[in-house]
N, C-alpha and C. Protein backbone atom coordinates (compact mmCIF):
# COMPACT_ATOMS: atom_id res chain seq x y z
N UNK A 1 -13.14 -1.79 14.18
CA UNK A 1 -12.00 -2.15 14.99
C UNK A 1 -10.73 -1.97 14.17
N UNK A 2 -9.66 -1.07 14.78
CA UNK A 2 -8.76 -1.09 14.26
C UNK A 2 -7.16 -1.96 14.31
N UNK A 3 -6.76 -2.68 13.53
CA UNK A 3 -6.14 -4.00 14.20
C UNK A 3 -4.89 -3.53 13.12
N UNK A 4 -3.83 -3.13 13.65
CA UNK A 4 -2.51 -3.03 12.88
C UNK A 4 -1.44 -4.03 12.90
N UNK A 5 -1.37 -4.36 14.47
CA UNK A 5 -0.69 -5.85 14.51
C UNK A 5 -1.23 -7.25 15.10
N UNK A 6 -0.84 -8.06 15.10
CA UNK A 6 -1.16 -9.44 15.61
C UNK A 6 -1.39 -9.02 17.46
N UNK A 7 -2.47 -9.07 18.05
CA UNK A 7 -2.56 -9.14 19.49
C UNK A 7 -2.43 -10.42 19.90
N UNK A 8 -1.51 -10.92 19.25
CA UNK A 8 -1.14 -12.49 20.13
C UNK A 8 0.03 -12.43 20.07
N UNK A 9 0.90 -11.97 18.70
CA UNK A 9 2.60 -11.99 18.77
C UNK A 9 2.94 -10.49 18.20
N UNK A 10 2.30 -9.80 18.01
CA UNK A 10 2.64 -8.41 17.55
C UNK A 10 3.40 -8.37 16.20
N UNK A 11 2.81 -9.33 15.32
CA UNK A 11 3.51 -9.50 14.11
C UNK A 11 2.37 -8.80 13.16
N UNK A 12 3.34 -8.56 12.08
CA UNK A 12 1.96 -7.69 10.79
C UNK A 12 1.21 -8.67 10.40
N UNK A 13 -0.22 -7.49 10.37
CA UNK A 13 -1.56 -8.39 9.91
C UNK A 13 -1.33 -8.30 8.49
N UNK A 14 -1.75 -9.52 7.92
CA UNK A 14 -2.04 -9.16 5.97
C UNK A 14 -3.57 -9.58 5.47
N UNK A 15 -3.95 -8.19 4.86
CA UNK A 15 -5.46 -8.51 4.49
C UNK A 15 -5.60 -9.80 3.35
N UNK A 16 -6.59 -10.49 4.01
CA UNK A 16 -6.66 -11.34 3.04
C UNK A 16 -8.08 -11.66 2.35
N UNK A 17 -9.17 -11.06 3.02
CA UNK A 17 -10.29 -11.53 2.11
C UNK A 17 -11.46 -9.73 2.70
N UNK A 18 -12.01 -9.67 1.91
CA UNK A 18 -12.72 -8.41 1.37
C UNK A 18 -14.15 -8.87 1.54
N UNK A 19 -15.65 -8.86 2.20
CA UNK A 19 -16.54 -9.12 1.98
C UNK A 19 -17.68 -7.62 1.56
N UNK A 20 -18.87 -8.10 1.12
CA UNK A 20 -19.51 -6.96 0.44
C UNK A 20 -20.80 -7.61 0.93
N UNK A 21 -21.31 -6.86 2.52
CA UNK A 21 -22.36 -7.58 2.77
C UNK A 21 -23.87 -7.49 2.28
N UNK A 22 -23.56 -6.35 1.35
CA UNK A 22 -25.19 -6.29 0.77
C UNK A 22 -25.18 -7.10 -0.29
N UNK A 23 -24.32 -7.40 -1.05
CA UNK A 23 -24.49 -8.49 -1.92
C UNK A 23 -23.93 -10.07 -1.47
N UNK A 24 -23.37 -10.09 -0.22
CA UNK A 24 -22.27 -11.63 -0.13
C UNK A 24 -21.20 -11.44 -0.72
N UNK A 25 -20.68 -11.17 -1.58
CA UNK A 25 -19.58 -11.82 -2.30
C UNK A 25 -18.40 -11.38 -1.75
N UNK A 26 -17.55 -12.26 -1.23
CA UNK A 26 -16.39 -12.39 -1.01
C UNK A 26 -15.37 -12.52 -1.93
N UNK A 27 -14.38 -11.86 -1.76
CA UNK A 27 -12.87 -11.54 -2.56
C UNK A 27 -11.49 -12.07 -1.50
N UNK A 28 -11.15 -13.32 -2.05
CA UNK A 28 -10.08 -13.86 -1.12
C UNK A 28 -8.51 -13.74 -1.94
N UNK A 29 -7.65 -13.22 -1.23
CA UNK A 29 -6.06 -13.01 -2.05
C UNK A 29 -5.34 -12.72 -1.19
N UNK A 30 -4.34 -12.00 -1.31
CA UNK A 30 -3.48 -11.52 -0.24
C UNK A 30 -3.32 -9.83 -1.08
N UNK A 31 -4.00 -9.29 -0.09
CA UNK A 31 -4.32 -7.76 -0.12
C UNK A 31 -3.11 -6.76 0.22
N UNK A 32 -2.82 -5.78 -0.28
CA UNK A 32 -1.86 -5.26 0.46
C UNK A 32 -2.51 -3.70 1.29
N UNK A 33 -2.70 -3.32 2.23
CA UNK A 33 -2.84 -2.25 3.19
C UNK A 33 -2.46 -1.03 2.38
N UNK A 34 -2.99 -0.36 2.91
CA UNK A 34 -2.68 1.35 2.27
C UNK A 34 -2.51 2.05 3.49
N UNK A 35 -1.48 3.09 3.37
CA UNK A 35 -0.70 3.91 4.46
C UNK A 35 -1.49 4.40 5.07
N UNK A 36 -2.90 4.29 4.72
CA UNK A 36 -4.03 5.32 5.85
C UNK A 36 -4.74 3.99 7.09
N UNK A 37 -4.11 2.97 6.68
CA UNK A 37 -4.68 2.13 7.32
C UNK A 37 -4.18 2.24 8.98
N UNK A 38 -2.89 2.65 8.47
CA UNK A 38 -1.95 2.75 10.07
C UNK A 38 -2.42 4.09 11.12
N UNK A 39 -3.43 4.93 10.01
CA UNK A 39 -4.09 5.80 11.26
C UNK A 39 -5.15 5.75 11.54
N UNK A 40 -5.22 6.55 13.21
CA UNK A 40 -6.83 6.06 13.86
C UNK A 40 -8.04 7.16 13.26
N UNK A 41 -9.24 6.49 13.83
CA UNK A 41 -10.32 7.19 13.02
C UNK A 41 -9.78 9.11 13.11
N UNK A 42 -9.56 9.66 14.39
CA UNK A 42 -9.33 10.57 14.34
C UNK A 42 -8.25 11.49 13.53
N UNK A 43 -7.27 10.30 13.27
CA UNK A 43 -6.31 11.06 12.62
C UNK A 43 -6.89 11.52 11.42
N UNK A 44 -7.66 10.02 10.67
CA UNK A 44 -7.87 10.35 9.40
C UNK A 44 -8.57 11.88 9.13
N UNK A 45 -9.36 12.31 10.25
CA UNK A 45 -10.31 13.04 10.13
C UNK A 45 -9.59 14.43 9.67
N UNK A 46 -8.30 14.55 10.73
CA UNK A 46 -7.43 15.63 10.84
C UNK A 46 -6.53 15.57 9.15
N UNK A 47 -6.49 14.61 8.98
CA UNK A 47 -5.68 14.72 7.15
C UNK A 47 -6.44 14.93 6.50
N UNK A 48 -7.64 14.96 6.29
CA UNK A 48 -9.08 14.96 5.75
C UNK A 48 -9.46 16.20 5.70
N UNK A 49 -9.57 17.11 6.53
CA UNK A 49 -9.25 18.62 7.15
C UNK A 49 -8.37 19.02 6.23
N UNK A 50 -7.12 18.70 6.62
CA UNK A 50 -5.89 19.12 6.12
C UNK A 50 -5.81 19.55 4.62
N UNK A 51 -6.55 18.34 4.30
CA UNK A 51 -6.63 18.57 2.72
C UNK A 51 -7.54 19.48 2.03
N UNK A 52 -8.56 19.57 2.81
CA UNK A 52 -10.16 20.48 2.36
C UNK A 52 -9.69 21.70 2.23
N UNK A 53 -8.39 21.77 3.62
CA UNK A 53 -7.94 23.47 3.57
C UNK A 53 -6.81 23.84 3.09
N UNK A 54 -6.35 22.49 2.19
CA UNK A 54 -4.89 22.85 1.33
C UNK A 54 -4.15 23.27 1.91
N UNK A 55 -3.79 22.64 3.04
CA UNK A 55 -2.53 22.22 3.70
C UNK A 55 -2.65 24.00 4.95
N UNK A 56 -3.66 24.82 4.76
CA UNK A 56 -3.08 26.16 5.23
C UNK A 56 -3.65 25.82 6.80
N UNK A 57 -2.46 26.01 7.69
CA UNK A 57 -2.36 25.51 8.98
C UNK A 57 -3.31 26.71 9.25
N UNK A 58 -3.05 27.71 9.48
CA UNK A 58 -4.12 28.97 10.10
C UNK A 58 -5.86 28.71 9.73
N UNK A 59 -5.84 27.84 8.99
CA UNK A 59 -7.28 27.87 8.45
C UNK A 59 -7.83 26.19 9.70
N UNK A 60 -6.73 25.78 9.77
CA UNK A 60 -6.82 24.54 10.46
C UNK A 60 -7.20 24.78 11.95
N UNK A 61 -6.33 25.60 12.65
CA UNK A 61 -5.92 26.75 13.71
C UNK A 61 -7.46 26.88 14.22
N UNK A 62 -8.43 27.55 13.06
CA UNK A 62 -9.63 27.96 13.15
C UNK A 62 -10.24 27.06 13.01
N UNK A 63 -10.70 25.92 12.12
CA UNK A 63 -11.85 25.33 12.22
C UNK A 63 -11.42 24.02 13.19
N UNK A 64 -10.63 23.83 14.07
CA UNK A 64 -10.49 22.78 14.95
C UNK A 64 -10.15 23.54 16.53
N UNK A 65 -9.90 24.79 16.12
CA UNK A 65 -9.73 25.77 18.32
C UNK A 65 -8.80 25.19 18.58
N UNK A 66 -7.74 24.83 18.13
CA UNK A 66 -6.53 24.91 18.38
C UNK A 66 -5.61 25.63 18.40
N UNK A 67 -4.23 25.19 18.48
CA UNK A 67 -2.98 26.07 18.62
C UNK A 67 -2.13 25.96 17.31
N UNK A 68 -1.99 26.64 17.07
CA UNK A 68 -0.55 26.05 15.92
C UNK A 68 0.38 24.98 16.11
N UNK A 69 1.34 25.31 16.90
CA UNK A 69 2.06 24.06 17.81
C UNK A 69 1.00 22.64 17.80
N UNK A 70 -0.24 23.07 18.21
CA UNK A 70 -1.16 21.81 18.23
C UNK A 70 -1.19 20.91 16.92
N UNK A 71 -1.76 22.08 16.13
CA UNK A 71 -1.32 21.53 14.44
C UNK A 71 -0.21 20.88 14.23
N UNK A 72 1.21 21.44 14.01
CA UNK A 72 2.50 21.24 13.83
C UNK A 72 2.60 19.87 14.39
N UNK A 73 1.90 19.88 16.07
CA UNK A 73 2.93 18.58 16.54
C UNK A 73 1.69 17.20 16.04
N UNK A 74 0.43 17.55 15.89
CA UNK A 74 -0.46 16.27 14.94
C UNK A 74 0.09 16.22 13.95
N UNK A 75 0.34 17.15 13.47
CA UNK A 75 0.49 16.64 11.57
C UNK A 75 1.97 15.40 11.64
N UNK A 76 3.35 15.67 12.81
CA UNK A 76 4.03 14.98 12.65
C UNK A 76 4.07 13.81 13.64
N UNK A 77 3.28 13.87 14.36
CA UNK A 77 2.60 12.35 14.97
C UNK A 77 2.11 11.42 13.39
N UNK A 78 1.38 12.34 13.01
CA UNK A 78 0.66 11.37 11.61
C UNK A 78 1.58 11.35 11.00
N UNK A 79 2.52 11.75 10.68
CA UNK A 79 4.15 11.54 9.74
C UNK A 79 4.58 10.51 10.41
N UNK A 80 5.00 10.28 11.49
CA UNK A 80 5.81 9.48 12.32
C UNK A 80 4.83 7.92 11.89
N UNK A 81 3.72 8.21 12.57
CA UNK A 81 2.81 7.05 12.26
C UNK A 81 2.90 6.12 10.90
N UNK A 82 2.85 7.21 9.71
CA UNK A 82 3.18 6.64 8.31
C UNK A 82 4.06 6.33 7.45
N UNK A 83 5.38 6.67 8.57
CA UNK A 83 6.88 6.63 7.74
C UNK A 83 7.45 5.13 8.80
N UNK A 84 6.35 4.82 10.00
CA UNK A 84 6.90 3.72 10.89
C UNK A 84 8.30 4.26 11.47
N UNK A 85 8.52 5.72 11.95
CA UNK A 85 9.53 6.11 12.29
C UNK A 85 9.86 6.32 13.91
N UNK A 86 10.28 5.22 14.96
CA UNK A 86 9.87 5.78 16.15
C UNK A 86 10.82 7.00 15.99
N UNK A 87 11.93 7.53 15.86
CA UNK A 87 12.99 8.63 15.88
C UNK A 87 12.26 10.13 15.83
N UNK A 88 12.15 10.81 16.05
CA UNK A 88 11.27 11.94 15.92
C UNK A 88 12.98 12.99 14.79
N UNK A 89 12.48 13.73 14.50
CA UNK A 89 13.03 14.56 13.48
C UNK A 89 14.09 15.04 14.26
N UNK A 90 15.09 15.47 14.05
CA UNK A 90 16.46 16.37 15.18
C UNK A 90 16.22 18.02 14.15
N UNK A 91 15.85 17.78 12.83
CA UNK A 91 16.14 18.79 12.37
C UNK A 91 15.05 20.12 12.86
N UNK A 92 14.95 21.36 12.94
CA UNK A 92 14.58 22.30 13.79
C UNK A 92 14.33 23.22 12.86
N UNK A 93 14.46 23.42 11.73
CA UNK A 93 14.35 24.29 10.62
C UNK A 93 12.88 24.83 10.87
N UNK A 94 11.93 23.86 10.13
CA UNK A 94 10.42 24.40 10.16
C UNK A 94 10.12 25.14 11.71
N UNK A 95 10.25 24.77 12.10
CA UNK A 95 10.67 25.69 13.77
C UNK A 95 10.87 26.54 13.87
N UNK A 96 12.00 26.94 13.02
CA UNK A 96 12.82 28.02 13.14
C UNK A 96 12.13 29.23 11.92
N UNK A 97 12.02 28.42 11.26
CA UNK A 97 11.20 29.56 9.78
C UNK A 97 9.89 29.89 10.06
N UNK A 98 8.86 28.96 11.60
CA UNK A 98 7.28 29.21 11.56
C UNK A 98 8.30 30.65 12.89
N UNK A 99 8.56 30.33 13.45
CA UNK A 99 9.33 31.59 14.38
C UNK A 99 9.78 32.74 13.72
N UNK A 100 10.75 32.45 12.90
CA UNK A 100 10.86 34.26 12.03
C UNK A 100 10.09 34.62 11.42
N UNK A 101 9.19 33.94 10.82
CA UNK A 101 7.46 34.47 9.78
C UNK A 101 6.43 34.77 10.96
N UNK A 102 6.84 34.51 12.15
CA UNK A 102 5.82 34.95 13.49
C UNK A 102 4.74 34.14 13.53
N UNK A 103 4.40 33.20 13.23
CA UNK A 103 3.89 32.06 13.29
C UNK A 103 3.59 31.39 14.61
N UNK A 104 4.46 31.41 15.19
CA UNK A 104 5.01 30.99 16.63
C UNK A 104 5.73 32.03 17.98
N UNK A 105 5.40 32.10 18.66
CA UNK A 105 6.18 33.01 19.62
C UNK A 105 7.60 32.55 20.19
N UNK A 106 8.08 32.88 20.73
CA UNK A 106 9.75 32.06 21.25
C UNK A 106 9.39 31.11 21.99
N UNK A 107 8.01 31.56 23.46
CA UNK A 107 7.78 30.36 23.95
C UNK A 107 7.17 29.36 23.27
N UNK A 108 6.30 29.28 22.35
CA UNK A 108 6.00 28.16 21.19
C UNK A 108 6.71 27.32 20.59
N UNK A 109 7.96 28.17 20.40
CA UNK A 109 9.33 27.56 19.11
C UNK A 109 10.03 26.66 20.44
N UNK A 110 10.37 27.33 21.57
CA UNK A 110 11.10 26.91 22.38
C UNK A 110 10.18 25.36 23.14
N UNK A 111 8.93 25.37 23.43
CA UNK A 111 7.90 24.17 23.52
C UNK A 111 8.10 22.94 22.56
N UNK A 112 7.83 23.62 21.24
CA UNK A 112 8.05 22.86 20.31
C UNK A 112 9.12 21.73 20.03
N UNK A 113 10.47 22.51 19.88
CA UNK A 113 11.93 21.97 20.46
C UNK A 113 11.75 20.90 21.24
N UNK A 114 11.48 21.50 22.75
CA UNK A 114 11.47 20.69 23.71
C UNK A 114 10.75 19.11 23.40
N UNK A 115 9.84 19.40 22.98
CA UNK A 115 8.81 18.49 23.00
C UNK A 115 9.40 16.84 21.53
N UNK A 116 10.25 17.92 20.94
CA UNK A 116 10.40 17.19 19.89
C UNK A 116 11.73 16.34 19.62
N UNK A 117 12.59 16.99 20.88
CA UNK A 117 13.56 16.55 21.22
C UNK A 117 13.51 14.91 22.17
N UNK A 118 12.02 15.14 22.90
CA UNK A 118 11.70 13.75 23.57
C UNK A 118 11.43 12.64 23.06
N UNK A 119 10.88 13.37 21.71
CA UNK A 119 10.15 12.16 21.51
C UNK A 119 11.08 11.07 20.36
């Protein structure tokens, strides 16, 4: 179960005790969370990926049957997720540079935009 905030007041959870059920022993303190905690099983899976294939989106493209754009717009869902940023980016650059390296088609770049402008 994945529990990021309080489902009674929506306030942050803080880990506080660690159990190890093949042996019992419990570890009680005040724990602090690690940034992977804030993503869901699936994301992790997709950074997990990410990393096996050293970051190369085309290799990603292929072993998940996706789109590029598909890539592009997970990888910055999982950014957004880990920076706690609701604001989505204004800047358009990477956009603009996966478009002149042909990466992207105009309707892709122009999707992309769109999409990123909403959020």
């Amino acid at each position: 179960m994945k529990l990021n905030s309080c489902p009674m007041c929506k306030g942050e959870l803080q880990v506080r005790e660690y159990h190890c059920p093949s042996c019992e022993v419990s570890f009680k303190g005040e724990f602090e969370s690690s940034w992977l905690s804030a993503l869901s099983v699936e994301q992790l899976a997709f950074v997990r990926l990410f990393l096996m294939v050293q970051g190369n989106i085309r290799e990603m493209e292929k072993r998940l049957n996706i789109s590029y754009p598909t890539v592009k717009s997970r990888l910055a869902e999982i950014l957004r997720e880990i920076t706690d940023s609701e604001a989505a980016p204004t800047d358009f650059a990477d956009i603009l540079y996966d478009l002149e390296q042909g990466f992207v088609s105009v309707d892709e770049a122009i999707n992309m935009i769109e999409t990123r402008r909403k959020q």
